[in-house]
PDB file of N, CA and C in Angstrom:
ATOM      1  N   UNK A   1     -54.372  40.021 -24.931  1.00  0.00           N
ATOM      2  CA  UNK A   1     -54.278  38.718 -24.327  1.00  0.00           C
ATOM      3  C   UNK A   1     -54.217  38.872 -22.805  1.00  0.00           C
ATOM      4  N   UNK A   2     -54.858  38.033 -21.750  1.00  0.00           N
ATOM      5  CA  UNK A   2     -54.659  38.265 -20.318  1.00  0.00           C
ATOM      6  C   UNK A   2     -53.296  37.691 -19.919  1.00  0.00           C
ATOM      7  N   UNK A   3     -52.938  38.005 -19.209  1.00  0.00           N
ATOM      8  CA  UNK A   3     -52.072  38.150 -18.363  1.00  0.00           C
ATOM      9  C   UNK A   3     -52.143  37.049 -17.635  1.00  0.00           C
ATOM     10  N   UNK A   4     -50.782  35.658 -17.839  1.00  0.00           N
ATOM     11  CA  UNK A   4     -50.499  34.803 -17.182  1.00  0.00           C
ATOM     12  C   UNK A   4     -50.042  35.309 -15.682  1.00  0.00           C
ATOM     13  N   UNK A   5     -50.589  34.493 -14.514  1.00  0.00           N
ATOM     14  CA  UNK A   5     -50.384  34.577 -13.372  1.00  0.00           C
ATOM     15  C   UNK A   5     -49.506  33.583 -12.597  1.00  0.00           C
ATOM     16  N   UNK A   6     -48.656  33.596 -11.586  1.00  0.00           N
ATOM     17  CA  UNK A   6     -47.781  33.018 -10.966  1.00  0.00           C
ATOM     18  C   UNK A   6     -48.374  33.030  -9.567  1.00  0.00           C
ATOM     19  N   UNK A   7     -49.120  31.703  -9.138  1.00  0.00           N
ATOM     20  CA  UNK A   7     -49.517  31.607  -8.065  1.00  0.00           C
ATOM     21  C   UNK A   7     -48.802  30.719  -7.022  1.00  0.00           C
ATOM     22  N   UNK A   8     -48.845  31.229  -5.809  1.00  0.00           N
ATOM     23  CA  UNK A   8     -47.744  30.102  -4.748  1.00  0.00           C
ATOM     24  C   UNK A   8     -48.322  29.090  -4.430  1.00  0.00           C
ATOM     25  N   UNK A   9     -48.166  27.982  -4.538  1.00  0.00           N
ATOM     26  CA  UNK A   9     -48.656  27.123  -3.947  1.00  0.00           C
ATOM     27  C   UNK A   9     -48.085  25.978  -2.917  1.00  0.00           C
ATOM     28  N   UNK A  10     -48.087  24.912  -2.144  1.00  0.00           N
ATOM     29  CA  UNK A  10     -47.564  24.493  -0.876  1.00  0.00           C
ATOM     30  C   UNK A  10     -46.321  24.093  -1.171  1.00  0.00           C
ATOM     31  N   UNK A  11     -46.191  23.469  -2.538  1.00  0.00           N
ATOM     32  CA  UNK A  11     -44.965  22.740  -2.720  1.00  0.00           C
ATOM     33  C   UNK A  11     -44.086  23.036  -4.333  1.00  0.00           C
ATOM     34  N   UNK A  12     -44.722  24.043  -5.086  1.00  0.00           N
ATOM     35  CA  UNK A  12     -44.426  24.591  -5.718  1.00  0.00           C
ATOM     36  C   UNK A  12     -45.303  25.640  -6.446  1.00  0.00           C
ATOM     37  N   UNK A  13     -44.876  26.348  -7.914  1.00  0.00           N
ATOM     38  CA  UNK A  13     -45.987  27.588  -8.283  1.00  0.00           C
ATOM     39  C   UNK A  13     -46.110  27.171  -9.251  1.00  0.00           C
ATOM     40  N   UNK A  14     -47.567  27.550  -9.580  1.00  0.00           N
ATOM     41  CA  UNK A  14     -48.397  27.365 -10.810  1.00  0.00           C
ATOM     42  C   UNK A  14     -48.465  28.653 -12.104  1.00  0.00           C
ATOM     43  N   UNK A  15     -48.752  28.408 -12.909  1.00  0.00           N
ATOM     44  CA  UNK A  15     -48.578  29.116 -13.751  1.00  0.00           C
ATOM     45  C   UNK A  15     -50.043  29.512 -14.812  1.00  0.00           C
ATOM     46  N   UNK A  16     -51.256  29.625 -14.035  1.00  0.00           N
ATOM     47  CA  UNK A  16     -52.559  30.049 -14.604  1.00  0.00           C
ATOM     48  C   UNK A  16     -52.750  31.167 -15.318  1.00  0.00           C
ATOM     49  N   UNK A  17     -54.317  31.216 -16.152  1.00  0.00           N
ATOM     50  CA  UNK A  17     -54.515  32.540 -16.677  1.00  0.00           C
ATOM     51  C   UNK A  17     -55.359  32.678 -15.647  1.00  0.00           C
ATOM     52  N   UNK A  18     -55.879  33.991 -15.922  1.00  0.00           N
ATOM     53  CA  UNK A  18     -56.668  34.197 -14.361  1.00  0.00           C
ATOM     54  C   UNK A  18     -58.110  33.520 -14.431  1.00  0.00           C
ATOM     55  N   UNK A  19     -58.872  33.010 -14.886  1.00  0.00           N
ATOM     56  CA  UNK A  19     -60.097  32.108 -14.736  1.00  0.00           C
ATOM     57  C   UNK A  19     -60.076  30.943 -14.504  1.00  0.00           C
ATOM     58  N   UNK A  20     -58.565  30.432 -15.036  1.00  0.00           N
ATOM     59  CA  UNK A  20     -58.647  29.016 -15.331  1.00  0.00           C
ATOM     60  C   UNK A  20     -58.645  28.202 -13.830  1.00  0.00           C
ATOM     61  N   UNK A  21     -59.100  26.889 -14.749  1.00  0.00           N
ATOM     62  CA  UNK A  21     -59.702  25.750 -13.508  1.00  0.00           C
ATOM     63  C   UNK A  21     -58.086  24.624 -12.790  1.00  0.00           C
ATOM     64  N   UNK A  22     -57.550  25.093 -13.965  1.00  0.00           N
ATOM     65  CA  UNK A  22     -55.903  24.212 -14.020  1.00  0.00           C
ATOM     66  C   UNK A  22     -54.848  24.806 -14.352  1.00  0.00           C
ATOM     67  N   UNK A  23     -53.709  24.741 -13.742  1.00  0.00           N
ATOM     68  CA  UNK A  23     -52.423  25.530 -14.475  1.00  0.00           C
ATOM     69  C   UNK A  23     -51.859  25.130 -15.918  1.00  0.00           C
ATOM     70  N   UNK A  24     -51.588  25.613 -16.193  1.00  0.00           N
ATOM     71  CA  UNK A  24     -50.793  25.783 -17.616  1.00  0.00           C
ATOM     72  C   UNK A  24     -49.632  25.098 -17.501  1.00  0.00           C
ATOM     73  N   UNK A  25     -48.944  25.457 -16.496  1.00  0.00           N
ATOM     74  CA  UNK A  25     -47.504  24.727 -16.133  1.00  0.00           C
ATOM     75  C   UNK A  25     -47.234  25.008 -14.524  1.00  0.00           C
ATOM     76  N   UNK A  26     -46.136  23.911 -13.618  1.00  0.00           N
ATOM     77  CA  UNK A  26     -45.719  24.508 -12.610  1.00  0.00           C
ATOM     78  C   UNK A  26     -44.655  23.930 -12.811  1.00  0.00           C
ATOM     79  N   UNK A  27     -43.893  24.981 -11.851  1.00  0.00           N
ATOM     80  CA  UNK A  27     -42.412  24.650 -11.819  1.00  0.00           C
ATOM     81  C   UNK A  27     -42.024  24.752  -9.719  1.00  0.00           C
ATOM     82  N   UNK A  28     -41.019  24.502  -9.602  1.00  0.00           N
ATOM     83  CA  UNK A  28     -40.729  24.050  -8.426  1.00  0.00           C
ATOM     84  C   UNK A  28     -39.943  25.570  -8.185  1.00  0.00           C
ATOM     85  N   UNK A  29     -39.667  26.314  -8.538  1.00  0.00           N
ATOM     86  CA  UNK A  29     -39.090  27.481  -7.964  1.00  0.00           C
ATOM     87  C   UNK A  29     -39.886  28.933  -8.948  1.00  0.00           C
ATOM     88  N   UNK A  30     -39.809  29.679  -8.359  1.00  0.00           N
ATOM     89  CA  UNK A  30     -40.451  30.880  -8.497  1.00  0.00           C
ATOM     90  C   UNK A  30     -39.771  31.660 -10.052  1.00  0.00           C
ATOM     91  N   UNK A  31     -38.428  31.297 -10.061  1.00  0.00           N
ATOM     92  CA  UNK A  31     -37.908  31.548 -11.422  1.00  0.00           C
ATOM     93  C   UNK A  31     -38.218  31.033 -12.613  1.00  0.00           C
ATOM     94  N   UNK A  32     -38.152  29.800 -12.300  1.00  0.00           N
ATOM     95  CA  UNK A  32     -38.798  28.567 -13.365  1.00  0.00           C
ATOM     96  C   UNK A  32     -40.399  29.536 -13.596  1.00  0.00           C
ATOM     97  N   UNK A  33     -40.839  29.573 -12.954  1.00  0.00           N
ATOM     98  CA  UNK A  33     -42.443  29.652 -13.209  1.00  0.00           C
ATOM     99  C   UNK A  33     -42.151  31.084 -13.944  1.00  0.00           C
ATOM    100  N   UNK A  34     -41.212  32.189 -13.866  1.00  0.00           N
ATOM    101  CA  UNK A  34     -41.205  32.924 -14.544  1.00  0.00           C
ATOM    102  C   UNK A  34     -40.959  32.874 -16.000  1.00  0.00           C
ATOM    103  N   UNK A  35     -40.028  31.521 -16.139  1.00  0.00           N
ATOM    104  CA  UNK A  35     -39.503  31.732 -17.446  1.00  0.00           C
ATOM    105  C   UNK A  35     -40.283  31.156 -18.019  1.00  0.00           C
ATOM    106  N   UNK A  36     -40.980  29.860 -17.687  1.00  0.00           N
ATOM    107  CA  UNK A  36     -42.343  29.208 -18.278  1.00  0.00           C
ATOM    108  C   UNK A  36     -43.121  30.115 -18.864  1.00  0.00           C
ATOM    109  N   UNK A  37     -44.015  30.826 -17.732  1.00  0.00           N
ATOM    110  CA  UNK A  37     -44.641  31.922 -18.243  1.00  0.00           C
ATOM    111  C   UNK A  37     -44.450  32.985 -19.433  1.00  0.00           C
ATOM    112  N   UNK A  38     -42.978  33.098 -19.345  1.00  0.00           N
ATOM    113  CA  UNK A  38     -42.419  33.946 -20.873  1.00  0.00           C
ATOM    114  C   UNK A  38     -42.434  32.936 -21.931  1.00  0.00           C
ATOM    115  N   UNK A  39     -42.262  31.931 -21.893  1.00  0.00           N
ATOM    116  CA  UNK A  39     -42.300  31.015 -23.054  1.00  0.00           C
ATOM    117  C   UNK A  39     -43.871  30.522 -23.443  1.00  0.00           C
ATOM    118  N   UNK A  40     -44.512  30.464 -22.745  1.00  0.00           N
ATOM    119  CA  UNK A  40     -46.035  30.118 -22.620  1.00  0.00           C
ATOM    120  C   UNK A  40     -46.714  31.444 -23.553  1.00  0.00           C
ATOM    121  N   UNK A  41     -46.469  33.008 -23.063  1.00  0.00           N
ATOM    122  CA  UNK A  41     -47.050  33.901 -23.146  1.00  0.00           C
ATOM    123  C   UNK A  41     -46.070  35.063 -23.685  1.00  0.00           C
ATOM    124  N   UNK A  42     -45.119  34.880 -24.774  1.00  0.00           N
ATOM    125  CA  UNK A  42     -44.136  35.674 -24.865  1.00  0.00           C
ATOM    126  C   UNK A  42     -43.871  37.235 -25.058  1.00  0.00           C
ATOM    127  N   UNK A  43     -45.279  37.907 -25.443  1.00  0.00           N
ATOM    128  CA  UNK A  43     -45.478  39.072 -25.731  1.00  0.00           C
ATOM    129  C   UNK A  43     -46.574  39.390 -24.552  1.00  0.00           C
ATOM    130  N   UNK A  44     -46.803  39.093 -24.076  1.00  0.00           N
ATOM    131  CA  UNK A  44     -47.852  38.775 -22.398  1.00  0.00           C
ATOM    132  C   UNK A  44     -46.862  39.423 -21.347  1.00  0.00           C
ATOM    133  N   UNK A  45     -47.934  39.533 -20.469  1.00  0.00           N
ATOM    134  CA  UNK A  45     -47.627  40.425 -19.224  1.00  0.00           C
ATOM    135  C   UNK A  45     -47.549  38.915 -18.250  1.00  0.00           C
ATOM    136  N   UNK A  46     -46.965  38.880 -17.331  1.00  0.00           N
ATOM    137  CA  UNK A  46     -46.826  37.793 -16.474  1.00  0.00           C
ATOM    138  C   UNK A  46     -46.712  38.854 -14.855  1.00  0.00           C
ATOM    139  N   UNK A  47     -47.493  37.800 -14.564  1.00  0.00           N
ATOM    140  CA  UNK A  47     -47.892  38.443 -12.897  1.00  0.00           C
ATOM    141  C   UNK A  47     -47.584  37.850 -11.604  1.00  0.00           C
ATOM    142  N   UNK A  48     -46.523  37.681 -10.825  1.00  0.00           N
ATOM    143  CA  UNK A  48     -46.459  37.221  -9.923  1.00  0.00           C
ATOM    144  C   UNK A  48     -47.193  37.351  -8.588  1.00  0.00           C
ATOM    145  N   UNK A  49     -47.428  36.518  -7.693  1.00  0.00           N
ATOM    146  CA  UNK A  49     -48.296  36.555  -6.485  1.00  0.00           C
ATOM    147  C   UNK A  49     -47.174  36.585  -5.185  1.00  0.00           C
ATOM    148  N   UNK A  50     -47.238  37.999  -4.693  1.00  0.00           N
ATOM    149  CA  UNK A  50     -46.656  38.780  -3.572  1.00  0.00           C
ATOM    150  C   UNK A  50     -46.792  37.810  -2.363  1.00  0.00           C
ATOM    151  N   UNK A  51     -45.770  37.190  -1.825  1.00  0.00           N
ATOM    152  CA  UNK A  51     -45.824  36.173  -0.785  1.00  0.00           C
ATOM    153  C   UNK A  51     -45.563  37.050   0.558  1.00  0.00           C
ATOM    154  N   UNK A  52     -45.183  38.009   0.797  1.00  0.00           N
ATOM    155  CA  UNK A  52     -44.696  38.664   1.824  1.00  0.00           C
ATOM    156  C   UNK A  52     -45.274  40.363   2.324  1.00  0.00           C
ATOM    157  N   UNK A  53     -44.978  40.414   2.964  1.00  0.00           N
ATOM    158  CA  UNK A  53     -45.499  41.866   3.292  1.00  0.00           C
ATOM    159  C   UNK A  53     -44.626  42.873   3.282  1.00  0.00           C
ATOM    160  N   UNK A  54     -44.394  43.798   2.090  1.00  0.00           N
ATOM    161  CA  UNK A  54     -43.029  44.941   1.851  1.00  0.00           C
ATOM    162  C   UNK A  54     -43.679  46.349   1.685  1.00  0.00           C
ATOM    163  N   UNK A  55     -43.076  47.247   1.943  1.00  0.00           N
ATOM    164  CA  UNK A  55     -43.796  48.651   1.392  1.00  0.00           C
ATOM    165  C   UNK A  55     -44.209  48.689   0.450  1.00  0.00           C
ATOM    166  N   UNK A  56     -44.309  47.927  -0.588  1.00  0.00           N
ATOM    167  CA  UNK A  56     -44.796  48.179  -1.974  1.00  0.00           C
ATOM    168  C   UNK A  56     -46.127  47.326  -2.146  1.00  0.00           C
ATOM    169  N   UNK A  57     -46.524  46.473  -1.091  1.00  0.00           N
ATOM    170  CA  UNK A  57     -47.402  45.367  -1.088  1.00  0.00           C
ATOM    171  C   UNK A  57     -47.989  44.578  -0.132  1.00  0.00           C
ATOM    172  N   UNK A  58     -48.868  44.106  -0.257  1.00  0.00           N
ATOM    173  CA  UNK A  58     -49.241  42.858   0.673  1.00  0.00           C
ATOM    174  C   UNK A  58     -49.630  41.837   0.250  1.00  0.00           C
ATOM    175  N   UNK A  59     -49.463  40.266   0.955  1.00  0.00           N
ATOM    176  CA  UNK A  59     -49.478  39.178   0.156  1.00  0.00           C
ATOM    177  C   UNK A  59     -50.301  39.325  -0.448  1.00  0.00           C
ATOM    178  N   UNK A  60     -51.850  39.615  -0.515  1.00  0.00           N
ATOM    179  CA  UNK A  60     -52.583  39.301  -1.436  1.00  0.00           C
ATOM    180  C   UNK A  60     -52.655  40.097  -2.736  1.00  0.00           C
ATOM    181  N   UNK A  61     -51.603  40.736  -3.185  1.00  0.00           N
ATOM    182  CA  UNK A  61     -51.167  41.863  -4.390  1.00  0.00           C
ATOM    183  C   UNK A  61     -50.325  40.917  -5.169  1.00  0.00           C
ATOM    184  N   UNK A  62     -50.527  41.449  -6.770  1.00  0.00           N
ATOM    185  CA  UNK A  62     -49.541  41.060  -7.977  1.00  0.00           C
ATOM    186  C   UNK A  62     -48.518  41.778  -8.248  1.00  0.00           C
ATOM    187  N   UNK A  63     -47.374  41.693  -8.705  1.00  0.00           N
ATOM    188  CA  UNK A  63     -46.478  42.000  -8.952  1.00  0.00           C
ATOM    189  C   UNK A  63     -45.822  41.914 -10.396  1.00  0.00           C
ATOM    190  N   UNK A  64     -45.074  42.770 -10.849  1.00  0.00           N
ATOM    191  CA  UNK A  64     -44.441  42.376 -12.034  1.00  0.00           C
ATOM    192  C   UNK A  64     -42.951  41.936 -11.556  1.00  0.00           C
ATOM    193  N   UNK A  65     -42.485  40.852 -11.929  1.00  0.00           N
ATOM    194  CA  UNK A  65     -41.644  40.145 -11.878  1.00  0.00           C
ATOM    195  C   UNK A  65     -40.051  40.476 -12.554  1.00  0.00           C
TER     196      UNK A  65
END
Protein backbone atom coordinates (compact mmCIF):
# COMPACT_ATOMS: atom_id res chain seq x y z
CA UNK A 1 0.00 0.00 0.00
CA UNK A 2 1.60 3.68 -0.58
CA UNK A 3 2.42 5.59 1.90
CA UNK A 4 0.06 8.37 3.25
CA UNK A 5 1.75 11.79 3.18
CA UNK A 6 1.53 14.82 5.59
CA UNK A 7 1.79 17.92 3.66
CA UNK A 8 2.08 21.65 5.20
CA UNK A 9 -0.08 23.76 4.10
CA UNK A 10 -0.87 27.79 4.92
CA UNK A 11 -3.36 27.23 7.50
CA UNK A 12 -3.25 23.75 8.27
CA UNK A 13 -1.89 19.94 6.98
CA UNK A 14 -3.28 17.71 4.68
CA UNK A 15 -3.22 14.28 4.72
CA UNK A 16 -2.74 12.82 0.84
CA UNK A 17 -1.56 9.67 -0.90
CA UNK A 18 1.07 10.72 -3.06
CA UNK A 19 -0.85 11.21 -6.57
CA UNK A 20 -3.86 12.31 -5.26
CA UNK A 21 -5.77 15.44 -6.56
CA UNK A 22 -7.45 16.00 -2.83
CA UNK A 23 -6.60 15.17 0.73
CA UNK A 24 -7.98 12.43 2.51
CA UNK A 25 -8.23 14.45 5.67
CA UNK A 26 -6.72 17.73 7.29
CA UNK A 27 -6.27 18.56 10.56
CA UNK A 28 -5.15 21.90 12.05
CA UNK A 29 -1.98 20.72 13.84
CA UNK A 30 0.74 18.49 12.68
CA UNK A 31 -0.19 15.78 15.39
CA UNK A 32 -3.72 15.52 14.43
CA UNK A 33 -2.62 14.88 10.84
CA UNK A 34 -0.47 12.19 12.31
CA UNK A 35 -2.98 10.37 14.07
CA UNK A 36 -5.52 10.71 11.15
CA UNK A 37 -3.10 9.25 8.99
CA UNK A 38 -2.69 6.11 11.43
CA UNK A 39 -6.32 5.68 11.50
CA UNK A 40 -6.80 6.26 7.71
CA UNK A 41 -3.76 3.87 6.91
CA UNK A 42 -3.13 1.69 9.99
CA UNK A 43 -0.58 -0.83 8.86
CA UNK A 44 0.86 2.06 6.33
CA UNK A 45 3.87 4.01 6.49
CA UNK A 46 2.93 7.75 7.04
CA UNK A 47 5.29 10.46 5.84
CA UNK A 48 5.67 13.73 7.08
CA UNK A 49 6.84 16.93 5.06
CA UNK A 50 10.18 18.46 6.68
CA UNK A 51 9.28 22.22 7.25
CA UNK A 52 12.71 23.32 8.38
CA UNK A 53 16.23 22.96 7.68
CA UNK A 54 18.13 20.35 10.37
CA UNK A 55 21.14 18.07 9.81
CA UNK A 56 19.09 15.32 8.94
CA UNK A 57 17.14 17.31 6.16
CA UNK A 58 15.88 19.96 4.11
CA UNK A 59 12.43 21.31 3.71
CA UNK A 60 11.82 19.67 0.69
CA UNK A 61 12.55 15.94 2.37
CA UNK A 62 10.04 13.33 4.11
CA UNK A 63 10.30 12.22 7.26
CA UNK A 64 9.05 9.49 9.45
CA UNK A 65 7.13 10.90 12.12
Amino acid sequence: MLPLRIKVRQVNYAVRHPDSQRASATATTQREAIERAGELNPSGLVLVERVRTTSAGKPDKWRKP
